[in-house]
C-alpha atoms as a PDB file:
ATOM      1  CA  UNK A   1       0.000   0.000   0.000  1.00  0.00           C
ATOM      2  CA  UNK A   2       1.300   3.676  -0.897  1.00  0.00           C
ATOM      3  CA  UNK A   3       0.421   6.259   1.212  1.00  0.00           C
ATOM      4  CA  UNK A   4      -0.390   9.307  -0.197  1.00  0.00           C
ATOM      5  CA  UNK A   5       2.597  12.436   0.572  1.00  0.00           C
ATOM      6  CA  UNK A   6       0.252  15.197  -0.306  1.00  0.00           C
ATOM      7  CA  UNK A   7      -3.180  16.821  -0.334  1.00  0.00           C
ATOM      8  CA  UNK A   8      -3.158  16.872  -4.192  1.00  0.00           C
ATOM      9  CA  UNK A   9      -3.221  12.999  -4.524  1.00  0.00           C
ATOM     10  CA  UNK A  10      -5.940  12.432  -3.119  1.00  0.00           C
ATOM     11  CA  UNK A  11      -9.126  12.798  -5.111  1.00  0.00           C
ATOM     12  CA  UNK A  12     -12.801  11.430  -5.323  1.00  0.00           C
ATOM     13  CA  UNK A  13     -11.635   8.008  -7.392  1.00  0.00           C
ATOM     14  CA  UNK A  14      -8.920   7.652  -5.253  1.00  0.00           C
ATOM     15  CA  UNK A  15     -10.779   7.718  -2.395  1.00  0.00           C
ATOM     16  CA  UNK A  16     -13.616   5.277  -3.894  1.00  0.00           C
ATOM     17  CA  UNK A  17     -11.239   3.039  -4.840  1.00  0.00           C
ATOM     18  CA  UNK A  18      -9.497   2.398  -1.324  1.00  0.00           C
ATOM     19  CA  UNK A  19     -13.154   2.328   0.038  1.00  0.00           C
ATOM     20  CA  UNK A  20     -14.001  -0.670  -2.946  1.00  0.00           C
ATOM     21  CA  UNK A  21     -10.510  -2.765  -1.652  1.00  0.00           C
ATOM     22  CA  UNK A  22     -11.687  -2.839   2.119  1.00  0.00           C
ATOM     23  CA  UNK A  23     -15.762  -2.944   1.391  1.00  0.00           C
ATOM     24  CA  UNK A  24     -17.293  -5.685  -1.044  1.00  0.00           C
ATOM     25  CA  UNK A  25     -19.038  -4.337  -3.947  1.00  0.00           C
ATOM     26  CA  UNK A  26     -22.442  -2.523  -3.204  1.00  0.00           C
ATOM     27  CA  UNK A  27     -21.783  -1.125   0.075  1.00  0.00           C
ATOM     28  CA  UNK A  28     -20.403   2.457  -1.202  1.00  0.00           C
ATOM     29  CA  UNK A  29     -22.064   4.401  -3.613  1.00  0.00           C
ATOM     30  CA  UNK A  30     -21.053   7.764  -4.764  1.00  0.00           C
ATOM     31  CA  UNK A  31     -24.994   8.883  -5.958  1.00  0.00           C
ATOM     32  CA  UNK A  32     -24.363  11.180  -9.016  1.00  0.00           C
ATOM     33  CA  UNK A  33     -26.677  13.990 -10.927  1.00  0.00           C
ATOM     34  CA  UNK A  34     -26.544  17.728 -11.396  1.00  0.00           C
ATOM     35  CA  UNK A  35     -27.930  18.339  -7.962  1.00  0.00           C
ATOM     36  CA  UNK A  36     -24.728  16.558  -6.215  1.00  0.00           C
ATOM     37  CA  UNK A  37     -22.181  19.015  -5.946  1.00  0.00           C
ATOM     38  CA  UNK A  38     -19.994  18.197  -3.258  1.00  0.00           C
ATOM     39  CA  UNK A  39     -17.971  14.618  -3.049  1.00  0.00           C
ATOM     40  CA  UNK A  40     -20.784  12.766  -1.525  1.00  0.00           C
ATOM     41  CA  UNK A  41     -20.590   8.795  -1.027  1.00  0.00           C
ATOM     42  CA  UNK A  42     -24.016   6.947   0.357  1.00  0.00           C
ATOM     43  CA  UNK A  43     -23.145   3.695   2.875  1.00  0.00           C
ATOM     44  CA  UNK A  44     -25.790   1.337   4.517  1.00  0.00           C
ATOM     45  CA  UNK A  45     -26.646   2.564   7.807  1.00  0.00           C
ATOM     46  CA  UNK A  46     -25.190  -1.210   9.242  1.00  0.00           C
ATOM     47  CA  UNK A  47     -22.023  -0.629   7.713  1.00  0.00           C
ATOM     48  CA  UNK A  48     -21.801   3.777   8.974  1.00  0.00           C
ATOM     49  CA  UNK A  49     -19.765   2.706  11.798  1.00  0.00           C
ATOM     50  CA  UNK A  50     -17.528   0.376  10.411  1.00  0.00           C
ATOM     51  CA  UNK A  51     -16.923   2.761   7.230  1.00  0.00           C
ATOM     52  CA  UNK A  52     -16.603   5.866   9.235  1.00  0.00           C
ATOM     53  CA  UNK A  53     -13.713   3.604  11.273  1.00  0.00           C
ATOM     54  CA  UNK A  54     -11.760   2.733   7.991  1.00  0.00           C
ATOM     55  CA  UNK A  55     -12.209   6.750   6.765  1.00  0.00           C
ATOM     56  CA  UNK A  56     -10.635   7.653   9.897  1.00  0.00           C
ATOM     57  CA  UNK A  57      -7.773   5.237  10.668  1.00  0.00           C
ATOM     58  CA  UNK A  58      -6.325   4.552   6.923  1.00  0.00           C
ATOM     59  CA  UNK A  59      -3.277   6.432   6.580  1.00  0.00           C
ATOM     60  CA  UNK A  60      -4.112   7.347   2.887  1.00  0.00           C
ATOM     61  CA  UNK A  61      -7.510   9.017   3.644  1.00  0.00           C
ATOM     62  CA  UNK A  62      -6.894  10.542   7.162  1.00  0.00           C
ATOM     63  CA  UNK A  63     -10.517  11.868   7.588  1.00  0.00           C
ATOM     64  CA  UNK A  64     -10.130  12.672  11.242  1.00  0.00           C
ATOM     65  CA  UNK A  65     -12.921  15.549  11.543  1.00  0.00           C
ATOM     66  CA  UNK A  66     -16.175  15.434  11.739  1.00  0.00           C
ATOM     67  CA  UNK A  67     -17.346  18.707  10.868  1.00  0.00           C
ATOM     68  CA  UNK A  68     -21.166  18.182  11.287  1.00  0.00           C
ATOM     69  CA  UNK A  69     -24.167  15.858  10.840  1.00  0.00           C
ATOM     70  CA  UNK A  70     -27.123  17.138   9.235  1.00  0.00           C
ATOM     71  CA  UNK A  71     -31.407  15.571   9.421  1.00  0.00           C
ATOM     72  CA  UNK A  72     -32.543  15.741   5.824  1.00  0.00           C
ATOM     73  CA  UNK A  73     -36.375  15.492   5.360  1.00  0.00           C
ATOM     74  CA  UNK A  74     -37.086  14.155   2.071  1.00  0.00           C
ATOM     75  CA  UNK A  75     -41.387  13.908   2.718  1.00  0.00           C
ATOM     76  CA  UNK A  76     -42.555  12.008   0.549  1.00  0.00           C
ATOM     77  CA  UNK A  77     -39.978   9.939  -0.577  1.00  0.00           C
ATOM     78  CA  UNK A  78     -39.357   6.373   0.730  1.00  0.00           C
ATOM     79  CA  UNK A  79     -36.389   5.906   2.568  1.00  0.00           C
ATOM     80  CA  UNK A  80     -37.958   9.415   3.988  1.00  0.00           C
ATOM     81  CA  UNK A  81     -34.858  10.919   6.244  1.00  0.00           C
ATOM     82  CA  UNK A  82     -31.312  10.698   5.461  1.00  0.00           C
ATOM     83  CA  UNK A  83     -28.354  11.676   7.915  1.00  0.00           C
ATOM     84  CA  UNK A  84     -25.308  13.196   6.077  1.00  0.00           C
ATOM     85  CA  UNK A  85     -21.708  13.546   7.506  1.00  0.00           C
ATOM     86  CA  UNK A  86     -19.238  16.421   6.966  1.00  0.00           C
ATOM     87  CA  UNK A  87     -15.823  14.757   7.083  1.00  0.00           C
ATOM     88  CA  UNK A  88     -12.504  16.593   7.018  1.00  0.00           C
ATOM     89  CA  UNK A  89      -9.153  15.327   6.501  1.00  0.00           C
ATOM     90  CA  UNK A  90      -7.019  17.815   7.790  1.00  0.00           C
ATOM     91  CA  UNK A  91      -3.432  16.500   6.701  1.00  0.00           C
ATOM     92  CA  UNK A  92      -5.117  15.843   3.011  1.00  0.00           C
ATOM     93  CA  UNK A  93      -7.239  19.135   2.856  1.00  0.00           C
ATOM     94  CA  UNK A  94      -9.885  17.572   1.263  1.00  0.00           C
ATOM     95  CA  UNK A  95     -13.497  16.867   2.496  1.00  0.00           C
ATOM     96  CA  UNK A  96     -16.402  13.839   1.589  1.00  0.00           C
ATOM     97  CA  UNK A  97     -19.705  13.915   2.879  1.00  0.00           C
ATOM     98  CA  UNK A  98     -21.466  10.726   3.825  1.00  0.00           C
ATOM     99  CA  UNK A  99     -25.162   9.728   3.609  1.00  0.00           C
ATOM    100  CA  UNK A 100     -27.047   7.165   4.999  1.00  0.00           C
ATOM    101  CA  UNK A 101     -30.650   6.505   3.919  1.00  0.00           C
ATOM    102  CA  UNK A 102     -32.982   6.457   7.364  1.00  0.00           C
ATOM    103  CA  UNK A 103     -36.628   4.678   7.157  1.00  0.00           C
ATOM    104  CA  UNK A 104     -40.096   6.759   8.529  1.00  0.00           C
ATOM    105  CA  UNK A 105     -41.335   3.187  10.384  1.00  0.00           C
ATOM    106  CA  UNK A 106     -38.054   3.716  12.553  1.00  0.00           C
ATOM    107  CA  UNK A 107     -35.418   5.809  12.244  1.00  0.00           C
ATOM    108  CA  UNK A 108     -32.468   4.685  13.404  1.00  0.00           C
ATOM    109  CA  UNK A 109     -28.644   5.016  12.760  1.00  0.00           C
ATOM    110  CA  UNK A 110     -25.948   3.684  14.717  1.00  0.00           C
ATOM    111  CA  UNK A 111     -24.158   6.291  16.748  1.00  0.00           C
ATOM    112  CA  UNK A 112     -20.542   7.371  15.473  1.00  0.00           C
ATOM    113  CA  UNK A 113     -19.324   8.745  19.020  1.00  0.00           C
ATOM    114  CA  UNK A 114     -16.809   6.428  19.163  1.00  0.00           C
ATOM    115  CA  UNK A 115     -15.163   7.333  16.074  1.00  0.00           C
ATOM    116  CA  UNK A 116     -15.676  10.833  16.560  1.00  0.00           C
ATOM    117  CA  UNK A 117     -16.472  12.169  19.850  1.00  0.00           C
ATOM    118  CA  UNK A 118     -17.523  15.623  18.517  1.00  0.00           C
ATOM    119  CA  UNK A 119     -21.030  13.918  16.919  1.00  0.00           C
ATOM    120  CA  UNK A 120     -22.080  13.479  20.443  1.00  0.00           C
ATOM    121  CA  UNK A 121     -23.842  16.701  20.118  1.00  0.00           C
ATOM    122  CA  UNK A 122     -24.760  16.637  16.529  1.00  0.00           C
ATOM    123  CA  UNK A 123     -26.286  13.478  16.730  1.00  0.00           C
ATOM    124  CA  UNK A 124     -28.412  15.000  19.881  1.00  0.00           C
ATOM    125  CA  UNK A 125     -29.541  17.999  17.642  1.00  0.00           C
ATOM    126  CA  UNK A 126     -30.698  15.789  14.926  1.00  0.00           C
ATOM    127  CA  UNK A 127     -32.398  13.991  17.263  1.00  0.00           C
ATOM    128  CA  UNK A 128     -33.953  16.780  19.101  1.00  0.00           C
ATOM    129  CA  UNK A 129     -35.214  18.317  15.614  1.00  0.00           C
ATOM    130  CA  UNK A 130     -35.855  15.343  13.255  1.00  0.00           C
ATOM    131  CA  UNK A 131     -36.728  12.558  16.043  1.00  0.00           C
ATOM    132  CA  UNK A 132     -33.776  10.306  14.761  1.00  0.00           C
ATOM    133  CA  UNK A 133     -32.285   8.002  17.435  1.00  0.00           C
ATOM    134  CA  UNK A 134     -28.702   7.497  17.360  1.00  0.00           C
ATOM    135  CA  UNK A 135     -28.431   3.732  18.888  1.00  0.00           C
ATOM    136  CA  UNK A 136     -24.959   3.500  21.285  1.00  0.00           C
ATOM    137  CA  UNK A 137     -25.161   7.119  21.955  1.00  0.00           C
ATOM    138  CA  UNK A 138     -24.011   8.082  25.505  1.00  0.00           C
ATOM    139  CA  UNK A 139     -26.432  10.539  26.194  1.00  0.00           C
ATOM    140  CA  UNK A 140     -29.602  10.820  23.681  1.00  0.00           C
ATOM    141  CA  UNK A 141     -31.977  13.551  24.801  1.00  0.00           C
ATOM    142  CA  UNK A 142     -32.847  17.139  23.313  1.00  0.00           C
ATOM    143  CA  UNK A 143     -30.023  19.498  23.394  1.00  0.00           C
ATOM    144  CA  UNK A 144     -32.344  22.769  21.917  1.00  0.00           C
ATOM    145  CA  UNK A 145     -36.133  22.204  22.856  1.00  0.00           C
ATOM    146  CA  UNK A 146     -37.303  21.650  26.316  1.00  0.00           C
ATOM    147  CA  UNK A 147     -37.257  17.969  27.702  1.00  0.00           C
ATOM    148  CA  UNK A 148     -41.640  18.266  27.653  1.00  0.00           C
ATOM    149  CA  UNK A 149     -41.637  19.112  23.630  1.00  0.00           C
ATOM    150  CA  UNK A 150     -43.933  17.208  21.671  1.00  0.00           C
ATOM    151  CA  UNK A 151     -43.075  16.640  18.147  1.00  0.00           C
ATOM    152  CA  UNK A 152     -39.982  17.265  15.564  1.00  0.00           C
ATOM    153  CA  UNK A 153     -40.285  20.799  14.517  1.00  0.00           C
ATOM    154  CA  UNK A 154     -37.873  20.556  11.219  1.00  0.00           C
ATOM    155  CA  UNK A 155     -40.085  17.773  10.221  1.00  0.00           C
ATOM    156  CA  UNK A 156     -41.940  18.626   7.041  1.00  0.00           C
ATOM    157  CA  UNK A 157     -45.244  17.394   8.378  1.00  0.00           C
ATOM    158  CA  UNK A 158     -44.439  19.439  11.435  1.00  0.00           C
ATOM    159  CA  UNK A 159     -47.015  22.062  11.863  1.00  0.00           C
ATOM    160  CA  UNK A 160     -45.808  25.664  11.487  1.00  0.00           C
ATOM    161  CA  UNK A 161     -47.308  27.044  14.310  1.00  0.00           C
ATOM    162  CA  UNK A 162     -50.459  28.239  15.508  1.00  0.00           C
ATOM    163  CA  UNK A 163     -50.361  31.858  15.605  1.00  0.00           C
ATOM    164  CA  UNK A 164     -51.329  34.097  12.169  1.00  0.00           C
ATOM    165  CA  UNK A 165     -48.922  37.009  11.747  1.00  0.00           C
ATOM    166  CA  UNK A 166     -50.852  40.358  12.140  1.00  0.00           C
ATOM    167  CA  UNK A 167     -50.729  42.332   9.568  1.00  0.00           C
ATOM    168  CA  UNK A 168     -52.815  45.324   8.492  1.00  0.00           C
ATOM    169  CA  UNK A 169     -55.245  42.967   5.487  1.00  0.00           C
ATOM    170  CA  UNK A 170     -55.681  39.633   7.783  1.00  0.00           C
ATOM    171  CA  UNK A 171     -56.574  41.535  11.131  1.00  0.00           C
ATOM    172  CA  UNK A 172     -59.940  43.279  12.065  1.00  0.00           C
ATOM    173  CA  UNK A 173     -60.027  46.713  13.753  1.00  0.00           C
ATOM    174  CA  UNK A 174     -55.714  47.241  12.618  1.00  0.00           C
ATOM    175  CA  UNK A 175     -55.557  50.310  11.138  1.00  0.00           C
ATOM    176  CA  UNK A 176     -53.091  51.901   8.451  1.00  0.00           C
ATOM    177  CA  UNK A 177     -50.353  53.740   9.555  1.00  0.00           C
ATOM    178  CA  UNK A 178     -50.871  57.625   8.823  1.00  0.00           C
ATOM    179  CA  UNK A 179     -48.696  58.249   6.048  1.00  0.00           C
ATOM    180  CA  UNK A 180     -47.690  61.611   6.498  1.00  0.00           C
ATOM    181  CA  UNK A 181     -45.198  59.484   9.603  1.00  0.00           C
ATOM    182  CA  UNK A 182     -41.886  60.612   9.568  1.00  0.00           C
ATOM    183  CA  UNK A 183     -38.774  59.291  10.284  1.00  0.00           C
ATOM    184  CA  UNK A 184     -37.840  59.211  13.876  1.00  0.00           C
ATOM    185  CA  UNK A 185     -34.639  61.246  14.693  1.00  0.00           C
ATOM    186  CA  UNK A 186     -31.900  59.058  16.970  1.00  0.00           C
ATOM    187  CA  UNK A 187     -31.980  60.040  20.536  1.00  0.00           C
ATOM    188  CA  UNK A 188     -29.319  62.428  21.548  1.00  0.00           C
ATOM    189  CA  UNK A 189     -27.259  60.750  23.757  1.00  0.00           C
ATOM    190  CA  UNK A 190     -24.914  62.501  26.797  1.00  0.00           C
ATOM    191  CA  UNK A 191     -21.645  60.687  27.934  1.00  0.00           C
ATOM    192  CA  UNK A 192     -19.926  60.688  30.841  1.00  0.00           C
ATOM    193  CA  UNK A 193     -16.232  61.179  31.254  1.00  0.00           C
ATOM    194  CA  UNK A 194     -15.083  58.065  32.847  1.00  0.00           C
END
């Protein structure tokens, strides 16, 4: 095996390729189309743990950050949710995001604390907005909402809210404002010699 001396070997094929020597065929996909942008690989949500392992310990590929871990609704496709990873390999200066493809009838994903201890919170926010459980995780429980929150608010079928903003054309008895308003002039302000 050659280990790579710089950032500019290592590439998107190059990467693939070491991933298609350790993983049998099938496991890794890189999904394609004009939408993809960023190096993006999709692995089986039984195999996240082991593949985040082998992205992380072989010399060659050196991802050793995980930047962050994102919920993706996708209502009303089937697989519905997908987590994505932002991975970072510092020493390579080059970055691969990975997806994994997360049921409605129960979301799950294996936790990836132990590979990266930063996703300890990430994994709690995307649990806290999406209501995806992280199984292994230390410490699941919402990290933004109150512990008593029902419901996954980024969650398309969410509802919105329950409260109409006011404005002037959907509220009875609001009036115009006069339009002969003018600006208002700042404040004059004294300060004190300290």
């Amino acid at each position: 095996m050659t280990v790579a001396t710089s950032a500019s070997t290592l590439t998107p094929e190059r990467v693939m390729a070491r991933l298609a020597e350790k993983f049998p065929a099938g496991s890794v996909v890189r999904p394609g189309g004009a939408a993809v942008r960023d190096f993006t690989i999709a692995v089986p949500a039984d195999r996240l743990v082991e593949i985040a392992m082998f992205l992380r310990d072989d010399p060659e590929l050196d991802f050793a950050m995980l930047s962050w871990i994102a919920g993706v609704d996708w209502l009303p496709r089937d697989p519905r949710f997908e987590v994505v990873y932002g991975l970072l390999s510092l020493n390579r200066n080059f970055r691969v995001n990975l997806k994994v493809a997360v049921g409605e009838e129960n979301p799950r994903v294996p936790s990836v604390t132990g590979v990266w201890p930063t996703a300890n919170w990430h994994e709690r926010e995307a649990y806290d907005l999406y209501g995806i459980e992280f199984t292994g995780h230390p410490d699941l429980r919402r990290i933004l909402l109150p512990e008593d929150w029902v419901g996954w608010p980024l969650r398309k079928d969410s509802p919105l809210g329950y409260e109409e903003v006011a404005f002037t054309h959907n509220t009875p008895g609001r009036s115009v404002p006069n339009p002969d308003l003018t600006r208002l002039k700042p404040k004059k302000v004294k300060y004190r010699a300290q």
